[in-house]
C-alpha atoms as a PDB file:
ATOM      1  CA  UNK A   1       0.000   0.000   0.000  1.00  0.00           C
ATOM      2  CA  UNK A   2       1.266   3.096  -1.036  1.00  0.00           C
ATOM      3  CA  UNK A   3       1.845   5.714   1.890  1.00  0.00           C
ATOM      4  CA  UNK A   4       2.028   8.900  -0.389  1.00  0.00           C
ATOM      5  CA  UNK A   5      -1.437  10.917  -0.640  1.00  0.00           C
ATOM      6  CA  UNK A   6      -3.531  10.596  -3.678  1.00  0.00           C
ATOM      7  CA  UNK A   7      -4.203  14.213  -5.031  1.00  0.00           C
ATOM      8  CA  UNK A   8      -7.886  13.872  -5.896  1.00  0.00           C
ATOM      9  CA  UNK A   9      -9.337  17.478  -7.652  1.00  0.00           C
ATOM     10  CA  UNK A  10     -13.326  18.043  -7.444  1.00  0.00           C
ATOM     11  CA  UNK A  11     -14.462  20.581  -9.638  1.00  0.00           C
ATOM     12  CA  UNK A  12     -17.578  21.779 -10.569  1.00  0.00           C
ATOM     13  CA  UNK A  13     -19.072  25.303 -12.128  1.00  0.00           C
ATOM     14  CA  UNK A  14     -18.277  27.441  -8.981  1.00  0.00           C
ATOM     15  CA  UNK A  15     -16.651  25.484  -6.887  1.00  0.00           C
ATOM     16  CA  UNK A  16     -19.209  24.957  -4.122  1.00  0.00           C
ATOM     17  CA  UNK A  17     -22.187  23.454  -4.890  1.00  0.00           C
ATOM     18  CA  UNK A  18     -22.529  20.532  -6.731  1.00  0.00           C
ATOM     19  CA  UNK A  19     -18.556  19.716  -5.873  1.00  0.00           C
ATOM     20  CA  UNK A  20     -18.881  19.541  -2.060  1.00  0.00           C
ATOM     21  CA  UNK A  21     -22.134  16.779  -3.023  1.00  0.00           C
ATOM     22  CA  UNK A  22     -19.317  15.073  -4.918  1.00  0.00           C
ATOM     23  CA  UNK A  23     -16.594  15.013  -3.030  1.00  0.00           C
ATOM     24  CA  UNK A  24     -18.613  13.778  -0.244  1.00  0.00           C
ATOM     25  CA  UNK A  25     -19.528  10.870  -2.124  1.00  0.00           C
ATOM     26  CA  UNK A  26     -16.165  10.445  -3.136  1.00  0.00           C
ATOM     27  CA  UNK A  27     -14.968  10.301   0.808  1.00  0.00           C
ATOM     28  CA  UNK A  28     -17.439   8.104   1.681  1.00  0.00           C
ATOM     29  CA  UNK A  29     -16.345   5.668  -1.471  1.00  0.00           C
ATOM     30  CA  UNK A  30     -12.595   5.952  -0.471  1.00  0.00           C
ATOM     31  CA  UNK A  31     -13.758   4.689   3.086  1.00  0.00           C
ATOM     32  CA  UNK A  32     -16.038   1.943   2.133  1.00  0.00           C
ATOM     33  CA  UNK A  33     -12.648   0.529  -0.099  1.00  0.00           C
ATOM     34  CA  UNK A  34     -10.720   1.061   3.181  1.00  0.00           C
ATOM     35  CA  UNK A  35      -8.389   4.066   1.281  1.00  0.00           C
ATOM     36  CA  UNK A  36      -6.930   6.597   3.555  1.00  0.00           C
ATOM     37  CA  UNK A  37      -4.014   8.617   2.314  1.00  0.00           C
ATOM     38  CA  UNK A  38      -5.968  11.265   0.165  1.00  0.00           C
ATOM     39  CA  UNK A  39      -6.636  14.803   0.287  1.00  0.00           C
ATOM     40  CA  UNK A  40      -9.930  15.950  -1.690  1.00  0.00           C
ATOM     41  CA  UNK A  41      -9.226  19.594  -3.371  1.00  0.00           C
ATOM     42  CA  UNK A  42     -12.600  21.484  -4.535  1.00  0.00           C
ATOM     43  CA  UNK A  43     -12.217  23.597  -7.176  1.00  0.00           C
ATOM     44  CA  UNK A  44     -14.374  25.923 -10.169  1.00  0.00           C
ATOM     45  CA  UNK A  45     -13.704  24.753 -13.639  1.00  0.00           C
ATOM     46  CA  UNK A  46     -11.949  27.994 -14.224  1.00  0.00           C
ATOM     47  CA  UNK A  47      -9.544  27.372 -11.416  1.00  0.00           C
ATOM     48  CA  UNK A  48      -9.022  23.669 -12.400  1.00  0.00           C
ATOM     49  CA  UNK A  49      -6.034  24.327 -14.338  1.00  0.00           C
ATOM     50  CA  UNK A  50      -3.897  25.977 -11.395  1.00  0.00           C
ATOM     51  CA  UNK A  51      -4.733  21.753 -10.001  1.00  0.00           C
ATOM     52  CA  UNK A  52      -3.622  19.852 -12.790  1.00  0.00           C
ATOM     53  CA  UNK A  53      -0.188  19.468 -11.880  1.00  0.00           C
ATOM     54  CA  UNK A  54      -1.047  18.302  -8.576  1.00  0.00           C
ATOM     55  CA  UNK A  55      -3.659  15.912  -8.987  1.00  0.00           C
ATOM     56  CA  UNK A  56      -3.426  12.206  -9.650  1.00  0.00           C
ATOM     57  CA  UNK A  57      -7.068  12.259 -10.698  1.00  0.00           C
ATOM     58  CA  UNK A  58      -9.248  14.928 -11.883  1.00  0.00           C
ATOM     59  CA  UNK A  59     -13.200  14.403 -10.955  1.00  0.00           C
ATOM     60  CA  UNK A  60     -15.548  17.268 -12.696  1.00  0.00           C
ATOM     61  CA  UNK A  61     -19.243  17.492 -12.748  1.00  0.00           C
ATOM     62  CA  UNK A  62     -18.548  19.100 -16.283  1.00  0.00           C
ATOM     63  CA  UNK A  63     -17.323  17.979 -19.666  1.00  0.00           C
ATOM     64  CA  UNK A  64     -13.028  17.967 -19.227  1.00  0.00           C
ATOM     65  CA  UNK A  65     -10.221  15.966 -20.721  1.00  0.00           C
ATOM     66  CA  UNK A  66      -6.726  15.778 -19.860  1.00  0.00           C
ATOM     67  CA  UNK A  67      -4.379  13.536 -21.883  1.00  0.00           C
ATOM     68  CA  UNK A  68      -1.682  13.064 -19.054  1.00  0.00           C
ATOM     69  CA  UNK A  69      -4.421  12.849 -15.749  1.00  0.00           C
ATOM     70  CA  UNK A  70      -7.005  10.390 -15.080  1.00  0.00           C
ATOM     71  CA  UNK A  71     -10.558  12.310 -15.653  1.00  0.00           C
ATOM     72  CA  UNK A  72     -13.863  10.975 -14.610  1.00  0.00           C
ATOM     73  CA  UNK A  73     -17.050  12.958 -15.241  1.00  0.00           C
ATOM     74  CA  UNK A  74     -18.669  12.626 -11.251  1.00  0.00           C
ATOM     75  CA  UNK A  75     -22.220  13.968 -12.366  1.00  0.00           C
ATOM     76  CA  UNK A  76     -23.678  10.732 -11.465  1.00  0.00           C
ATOM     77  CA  UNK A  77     -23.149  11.178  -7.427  1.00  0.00           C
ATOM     78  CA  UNK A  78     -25.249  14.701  -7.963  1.00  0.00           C
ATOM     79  CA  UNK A  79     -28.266  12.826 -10.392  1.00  0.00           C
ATOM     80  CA  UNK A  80     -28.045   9.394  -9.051  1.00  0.00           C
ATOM     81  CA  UNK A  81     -27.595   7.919 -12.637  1.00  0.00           C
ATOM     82  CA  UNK A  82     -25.775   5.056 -13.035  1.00  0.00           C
ATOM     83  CA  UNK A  83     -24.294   6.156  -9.467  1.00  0.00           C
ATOM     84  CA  UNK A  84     -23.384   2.350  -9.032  1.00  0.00           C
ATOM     85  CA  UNK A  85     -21.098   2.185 -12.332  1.00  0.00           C
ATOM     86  CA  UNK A  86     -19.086   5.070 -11.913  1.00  0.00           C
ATOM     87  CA  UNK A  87     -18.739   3.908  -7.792  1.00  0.00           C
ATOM     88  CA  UNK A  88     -17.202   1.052  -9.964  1.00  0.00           C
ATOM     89  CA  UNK A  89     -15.052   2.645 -11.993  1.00  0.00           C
ATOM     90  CA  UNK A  90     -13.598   4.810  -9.321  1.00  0.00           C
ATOM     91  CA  UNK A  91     -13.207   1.900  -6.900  1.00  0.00           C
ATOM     92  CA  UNK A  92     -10.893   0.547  -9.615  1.00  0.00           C
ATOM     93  CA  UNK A  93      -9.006   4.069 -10.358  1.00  0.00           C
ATOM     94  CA  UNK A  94      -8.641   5.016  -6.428  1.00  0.00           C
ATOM     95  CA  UNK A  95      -6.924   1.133  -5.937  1.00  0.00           C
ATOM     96  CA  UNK A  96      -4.900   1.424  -8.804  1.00  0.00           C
ATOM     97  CA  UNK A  97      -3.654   4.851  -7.360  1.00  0.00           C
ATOM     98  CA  UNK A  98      -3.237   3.363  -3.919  1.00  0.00           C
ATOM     99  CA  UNK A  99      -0.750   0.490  -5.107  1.00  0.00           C
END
Protein backbone atom coordinates (compact mmCIF):
# COMPACT_ATOMS: atom_id res chain seq x y z
CA UNK A 1 0.00 0.00 0.00
CA UNK A 2 1.27 3.10 -1.04
CA UNK A 3 1.85 5.71 1.89
CA UNK A 4 2.03 8.90 -0.39
CA UNK A 5 -1.44 10.92 -0.64
CA UNK A 6 -3.53 10.60 -3.68
CA UNK A 7 -4.20 14.21 -5.03
CA UNK A 8 -7.89 13.87 -5.90
CA UNK A 9 -9.34 17.48 -7.65
CA UNK A 10 -13.33 18.04 -7.44
CA UNK A 11 -14.46 20.58 -9.64
CA UNK A 12 -17.58 21.78 -10.57
CA UNK A 13 -19.07 25.30 -12.13
CA UNK A 14 -18.28 27.44 -8.98
CA UNK A 15 -16.65 25.48 -6.89
CA UNK A 16 -19.21 24.96 -4.12
CA UNK A 17 -22.19 23.45 -4.89
CA UNK A 18 -22.53 20.53 -6.73
CA UNK A 19 -18.56 19.72 -5.87
CA UNK A 20 -18.88 19.54 -2.06
CA UNK A 21 -22.13 16.78 -3.02
CA UNK A 22 -19.32 15.07 -4.92
CA UNK A 23 -16.59 15.01 -3.03
CA UNK A 24 -18.61 13.78 -0.24
CA UNK A 25 -19.53 10.87 -2.12
CA UNK A 26 -16.17 10.45 -3.14
CA UNK A 27 -14.97 10.30 0.81
CA UNK A 28 -17.44 8.10 1.68
CA UNK A 29 -16.35 5.67 -1.47
CA UNK A 30 -12.60 5.95 -0.47
CA UNK A 31 -13.76 4.69 3.09
CA UNK A 32 -16.04 1.94 2.13
CA UNK A 33 -12.65 0.53 -0.10
CA UNK A 34 -10.72 1.06 3.18
CA UNK A 35 -8.39 4.07 1.28
CA UNK A 36 -6.93 6.60 3.56
CA UNK A 37 -4.01 8.62 2.31
CA UNK A 38 -5.97 11.26 0.16
CA UNK A 39 -6.64 14.80 0.29
CA UNK A 40 -9.93 15.95 -1.69
CA UNK A 41 -9.23 19.59 -3.37
CA UNK A 42 -12.60 21.48 -4.53
CA UNK A 43 -12.22 23.60 -7.18
CA UNK A 44 -14.37 25.92 -10.17
CA UNK A 45 -13.70 24.75 -13.64
CA UNK A 46 -11.95 27.99 -14.22
CA UNK A 47 -9.54 27.37 -11.42
CA UNK A 48 -9.02 23.67 -12.40
CA UNK A 49 -6.03 24.33 -14.34
CA UNK A 50 -3.90 25.98 -11.39
CA UNK A 51 -4.73 21.75 -10.00
CA UNK A 52 -3.62 19.85 -12.79
CA UNK A 53 -0.19 19.47 -11.88
CA UNK A 54 -1.05 18.30 -8.58
CA UNK A 55 -3.66 15.91 -8.99
CA UNK A 56 -3.43 12.21 -9.65
CA UNK A 57 -7.07 12.26 -10.70
CA UNK A 58 -9.25 14.93 -11.88
CA UNK A 59 -13.20 14.40 -10.96
CA UNK A 60 -15.55 17.27 -12.70
CA UNK A 61 -19.24 17.49 -12.75
CA UNK A 62 -18.55 19.10 -16.28
CA UNK A 63 -17.32 17.98 -19.67
CA UNK A 64 -13.03 17.97 -19.23
CA UNK A 65 -10.22 15.97 -20.72
CA UNK A 66 -6.73 15.78 -19.86
CA UNK A 67 -4.38 13.54 -21.88
CA UNK A 68 -1.68 13.06 -19.05
CA UNK A 69 -4.42 12.85 -15.75
CA UNK A 70 -7.01 10.39 -15.08
CA UNK A 71 -10.56 12.31 -15.65
CA UNK A 72 -13.86 10.98 -14.61
CA UNK A 73 -17.05 12.96 -15.24
CA UNK A 74 -18.67 12.63 -11.25
CA UNK A 75 -22.22 13.97 -12.37
CA UNK A 76 -23.68 10.73 -11.46
CA UNK A 77 -23.15 11.18 -7.43
CA UNK A 78 -25.25 14.70 -7.96
CA UNK A 79 -28.27 12.83 -10.39
CA UNK A 80 -28.05 9.39 -9.05
CA UNK A 81 -27.59 7.92 -12.64
CA UNK A 82 -25.78 5.06 -13.03
CA UNK A 83 -24.29 6.16 -9.47
CA UNK A 84 -23.38 2.35 -9.03
CA UNK A 85 -21.10 2.19 -12.33
CA UNK A 86 -19.09 5.07 -11.91
CA UNK A 87 -18.74 3.91 -7.79
CA UNK A 88 -17.20 1.05 -9.96
CA UNK A 89 -15.05 2.65 -11.99
CA UNK A 90 -13.60 4.81 -9.32
CA UNK A 91 -13.21 1.90 -6.90
CA UNK A 92 -10.89 0.55 -9.61
CA UNK A 93 -9.01 4.07 -10.36
CA UNK A 94 -8.64 5.02 -6.43
CA UNK A 95 -6.92 1.13 -5.94
CA UNK A 96 -4.90 1.42 -8.80
CA UNK A 97 -3.65 4.85 -7.36
CA UNK A 98 -3.24 3.36 -3.92
CA UNK A 99 -0.75 0.49 -5.11
Amino acid sequence: MSNSNIQIVVACGSGIATSTIAADAVTELLKEIGINNYKIIKTSMTELPSHVDSADVILTTNNYKNDEKPCVNIMGFVTGINEDGLKSKLKDLFLELNK
